[in-house]
N, C-alpha and C. Protein backbone atom coordinates (compact mmCIF):
# COMPACT_ATOMS: atom_id res chain seq x y z
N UNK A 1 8.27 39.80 -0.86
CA UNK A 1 9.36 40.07 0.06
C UNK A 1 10.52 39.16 -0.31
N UNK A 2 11.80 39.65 -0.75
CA UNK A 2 12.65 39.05 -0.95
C UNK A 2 13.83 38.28 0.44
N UNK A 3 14.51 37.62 -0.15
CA UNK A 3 15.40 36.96 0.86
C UNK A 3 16.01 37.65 2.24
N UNK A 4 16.31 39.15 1.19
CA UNK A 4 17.26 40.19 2.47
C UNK A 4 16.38 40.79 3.20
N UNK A 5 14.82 40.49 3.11
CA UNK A 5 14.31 41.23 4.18
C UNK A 5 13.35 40.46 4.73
N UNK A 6 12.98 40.45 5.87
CA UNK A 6 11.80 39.72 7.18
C UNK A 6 11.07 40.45 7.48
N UNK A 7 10.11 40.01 7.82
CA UNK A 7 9.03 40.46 8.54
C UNK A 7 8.62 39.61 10.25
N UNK A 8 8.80 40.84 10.75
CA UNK A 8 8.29 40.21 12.56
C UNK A 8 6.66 40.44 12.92
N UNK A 9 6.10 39.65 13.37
CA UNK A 9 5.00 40.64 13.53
C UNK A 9 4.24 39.56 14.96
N UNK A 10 3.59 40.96 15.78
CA UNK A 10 2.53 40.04 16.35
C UNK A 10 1.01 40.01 16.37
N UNK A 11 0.79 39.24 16.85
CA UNK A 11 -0.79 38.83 16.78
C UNK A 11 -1.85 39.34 17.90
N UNK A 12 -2.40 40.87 17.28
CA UNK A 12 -3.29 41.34 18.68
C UNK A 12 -4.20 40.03 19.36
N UNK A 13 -4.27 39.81 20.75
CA UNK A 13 -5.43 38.76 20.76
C UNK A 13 -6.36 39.77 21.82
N UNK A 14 -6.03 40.76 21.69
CA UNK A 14 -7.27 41.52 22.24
C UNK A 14 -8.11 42.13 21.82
N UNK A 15 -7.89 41.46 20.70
CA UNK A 15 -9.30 42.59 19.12
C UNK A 15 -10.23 42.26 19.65
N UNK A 16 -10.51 41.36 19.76
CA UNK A 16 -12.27 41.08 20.49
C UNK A 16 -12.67 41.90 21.94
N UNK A 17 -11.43 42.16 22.66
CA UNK A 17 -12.35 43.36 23.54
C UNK A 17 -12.08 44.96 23.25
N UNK A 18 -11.55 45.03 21.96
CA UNK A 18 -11.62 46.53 21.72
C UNK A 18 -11.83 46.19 20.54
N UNK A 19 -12.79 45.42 19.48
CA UNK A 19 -13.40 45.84 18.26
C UNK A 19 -12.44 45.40 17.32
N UNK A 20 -11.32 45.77 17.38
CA UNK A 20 -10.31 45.65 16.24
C UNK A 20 -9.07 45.16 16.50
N UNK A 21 -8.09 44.98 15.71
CA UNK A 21 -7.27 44.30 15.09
C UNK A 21 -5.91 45.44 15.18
N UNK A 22 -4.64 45.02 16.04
CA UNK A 22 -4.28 46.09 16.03
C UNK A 22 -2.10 45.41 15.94
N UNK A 23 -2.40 44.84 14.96
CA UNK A 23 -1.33 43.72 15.01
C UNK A 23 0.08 44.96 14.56
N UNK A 24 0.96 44.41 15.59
CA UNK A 24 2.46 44.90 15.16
C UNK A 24 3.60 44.45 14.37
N UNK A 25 3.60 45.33 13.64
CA UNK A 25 4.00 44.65 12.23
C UNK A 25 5.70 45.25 11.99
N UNK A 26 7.17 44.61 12.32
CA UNK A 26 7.97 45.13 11.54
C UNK A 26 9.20 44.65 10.38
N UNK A 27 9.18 45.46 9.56
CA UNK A 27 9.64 44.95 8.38
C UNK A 27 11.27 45.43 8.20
N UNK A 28 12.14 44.52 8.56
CA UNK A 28 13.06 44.17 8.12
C UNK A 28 13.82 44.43 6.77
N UNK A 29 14.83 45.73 5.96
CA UNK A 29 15.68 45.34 5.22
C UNK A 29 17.05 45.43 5.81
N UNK A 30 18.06 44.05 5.59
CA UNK A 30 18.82 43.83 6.07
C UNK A 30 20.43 44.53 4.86
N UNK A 31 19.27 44.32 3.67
CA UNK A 31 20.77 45.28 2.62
C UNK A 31 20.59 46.43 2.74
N UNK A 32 19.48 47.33 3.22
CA UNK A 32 19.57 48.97 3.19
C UNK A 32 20.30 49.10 4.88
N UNK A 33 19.80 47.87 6.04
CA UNK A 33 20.47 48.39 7.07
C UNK A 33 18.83 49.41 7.45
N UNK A 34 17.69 48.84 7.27
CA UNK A 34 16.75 49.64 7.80
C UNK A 34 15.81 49.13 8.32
N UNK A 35 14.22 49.90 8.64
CA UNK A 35 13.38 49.23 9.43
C UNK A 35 12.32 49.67 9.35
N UNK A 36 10.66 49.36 9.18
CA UNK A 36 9.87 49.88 9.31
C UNK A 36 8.58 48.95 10.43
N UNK A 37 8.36 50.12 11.12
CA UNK A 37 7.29 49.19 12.32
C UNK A 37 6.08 50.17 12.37
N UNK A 38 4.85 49.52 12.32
CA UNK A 38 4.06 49.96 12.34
C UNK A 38 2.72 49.16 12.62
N UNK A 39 2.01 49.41 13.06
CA UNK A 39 -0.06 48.83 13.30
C UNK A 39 -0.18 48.37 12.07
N UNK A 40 -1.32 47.26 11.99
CA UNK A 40 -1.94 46.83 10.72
C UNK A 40 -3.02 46.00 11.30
N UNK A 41 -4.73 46.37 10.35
CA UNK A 41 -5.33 45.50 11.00
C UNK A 41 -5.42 44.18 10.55
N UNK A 42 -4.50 43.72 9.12
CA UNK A 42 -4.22 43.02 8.59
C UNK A 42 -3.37 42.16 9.16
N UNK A 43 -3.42 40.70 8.82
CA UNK A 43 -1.94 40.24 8.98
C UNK A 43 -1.11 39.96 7.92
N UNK A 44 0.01 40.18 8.48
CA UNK A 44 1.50 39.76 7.10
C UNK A 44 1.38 38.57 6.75
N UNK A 45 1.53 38.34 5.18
CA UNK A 45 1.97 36.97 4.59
C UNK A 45 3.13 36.13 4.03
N UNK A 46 3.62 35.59 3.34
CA UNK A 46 4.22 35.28 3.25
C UNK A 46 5.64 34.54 3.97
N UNK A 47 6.52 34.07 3.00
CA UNK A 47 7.34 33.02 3.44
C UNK A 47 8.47 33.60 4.65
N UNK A 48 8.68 35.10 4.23
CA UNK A 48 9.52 35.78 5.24
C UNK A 48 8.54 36.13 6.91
N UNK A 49 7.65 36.05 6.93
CA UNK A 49 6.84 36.38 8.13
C UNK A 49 6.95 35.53 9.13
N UNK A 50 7.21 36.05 10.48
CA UNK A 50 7.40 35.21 11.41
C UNK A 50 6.64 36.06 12.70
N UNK A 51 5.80 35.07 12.74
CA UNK A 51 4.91 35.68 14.18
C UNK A 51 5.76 35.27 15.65
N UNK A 52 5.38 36.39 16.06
CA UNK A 52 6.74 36.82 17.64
C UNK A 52 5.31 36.51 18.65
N UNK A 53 5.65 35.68 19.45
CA UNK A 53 4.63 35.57 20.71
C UNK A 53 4.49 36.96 22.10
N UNK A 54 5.76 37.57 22.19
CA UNK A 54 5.23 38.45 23.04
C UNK A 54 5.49 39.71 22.36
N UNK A 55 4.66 40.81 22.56
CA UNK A 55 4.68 41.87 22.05
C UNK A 55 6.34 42.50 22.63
N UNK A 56 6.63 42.62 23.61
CA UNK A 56 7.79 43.32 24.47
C UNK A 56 8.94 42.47 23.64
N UNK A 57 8.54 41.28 23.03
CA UNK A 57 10.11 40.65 22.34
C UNK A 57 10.53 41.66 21.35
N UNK A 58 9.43 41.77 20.25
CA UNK A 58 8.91 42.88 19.16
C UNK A 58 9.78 43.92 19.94
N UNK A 59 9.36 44.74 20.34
CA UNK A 59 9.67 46.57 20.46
C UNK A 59 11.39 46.21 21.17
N UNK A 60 11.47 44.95 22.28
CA UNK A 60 13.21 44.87 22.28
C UNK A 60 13.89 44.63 21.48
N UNK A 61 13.58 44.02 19.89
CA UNK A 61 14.20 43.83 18.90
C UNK A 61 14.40 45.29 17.99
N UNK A 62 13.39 45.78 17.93
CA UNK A 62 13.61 46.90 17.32
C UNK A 62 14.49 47.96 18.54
N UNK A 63 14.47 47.79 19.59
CA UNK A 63 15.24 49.04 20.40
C UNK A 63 16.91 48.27 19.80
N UNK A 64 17.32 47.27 19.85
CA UNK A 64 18.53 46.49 19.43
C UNK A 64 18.80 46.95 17.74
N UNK A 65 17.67 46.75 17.12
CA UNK A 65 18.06 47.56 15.70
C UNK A 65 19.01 48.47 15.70
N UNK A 66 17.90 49.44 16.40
CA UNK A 66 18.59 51.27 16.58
C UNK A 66 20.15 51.09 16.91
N UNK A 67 20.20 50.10 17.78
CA UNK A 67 21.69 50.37 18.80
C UNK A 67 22.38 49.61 17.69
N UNK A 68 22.14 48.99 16.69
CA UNK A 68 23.18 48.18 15.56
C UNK A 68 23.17 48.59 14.67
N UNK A 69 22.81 50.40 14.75
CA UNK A 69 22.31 50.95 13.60
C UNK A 69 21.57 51.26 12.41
N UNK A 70 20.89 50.40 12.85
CA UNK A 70 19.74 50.61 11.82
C UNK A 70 19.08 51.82 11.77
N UNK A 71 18.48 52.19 10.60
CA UNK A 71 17.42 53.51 10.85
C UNK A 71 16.35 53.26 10.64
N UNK A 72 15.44 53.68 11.27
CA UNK A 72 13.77 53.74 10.94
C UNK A 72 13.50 54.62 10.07
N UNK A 73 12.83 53.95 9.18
CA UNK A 73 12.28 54.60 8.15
C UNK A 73 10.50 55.63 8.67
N UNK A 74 10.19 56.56 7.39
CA UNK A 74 8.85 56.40 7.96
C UNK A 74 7.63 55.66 7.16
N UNK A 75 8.02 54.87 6.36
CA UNK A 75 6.91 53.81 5.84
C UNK A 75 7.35 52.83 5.30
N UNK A 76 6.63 51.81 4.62
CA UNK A 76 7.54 50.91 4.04
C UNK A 76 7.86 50.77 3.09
N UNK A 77 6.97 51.32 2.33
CA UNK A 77 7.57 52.44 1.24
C UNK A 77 8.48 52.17 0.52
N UNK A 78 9.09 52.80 1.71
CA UNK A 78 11.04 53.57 1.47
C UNK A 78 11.32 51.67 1.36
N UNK A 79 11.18 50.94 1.99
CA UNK A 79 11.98 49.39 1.99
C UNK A 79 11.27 49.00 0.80
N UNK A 80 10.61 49.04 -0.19
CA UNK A 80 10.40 48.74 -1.65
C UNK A 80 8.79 47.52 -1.30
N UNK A 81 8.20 48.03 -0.47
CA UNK A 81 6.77 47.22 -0.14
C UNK A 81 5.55 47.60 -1.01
């Protein structure tokens, strides 16, 4: 992951009463002006990753995207992941 793009993500802590791992993951490019959010039962690494403590911070950041124009992509794919 390069400089122009971040990663937000949070940390399910309720995997242990539903089995799995259901972490929200979104990825940030700031030179395309785009966005990709999605589940992972993985977690993100690296130096751009920054774990968000409440889930509702997550999904208000991305509703603020939309309104600053950003577009959602549909994978990450498209942001060069």
């Amino acid at each position: 992951m390069n400089a122009r793009k971040i990663c937000l993500w949070w940390f399910d802590t309720n995997w242990v009463k539903k089995g799995a791992a259901e972490h929200y993951i979104v990825i940030i490019d700031y030179e395309k002006g785009a966005y990709a959010s999605y589940f992972s039962y993985n977690q993100p690494s690296g130096v751009n990753a920054i774990e968000v403590k409440r889930k509702s911070d997550l999904t208000d950041y991305v509703n603020a995207l939309g309104r600053l124009g950003f577009r959602e992509t549909k994978s990450q794919s498209e942001l060069g992941e």
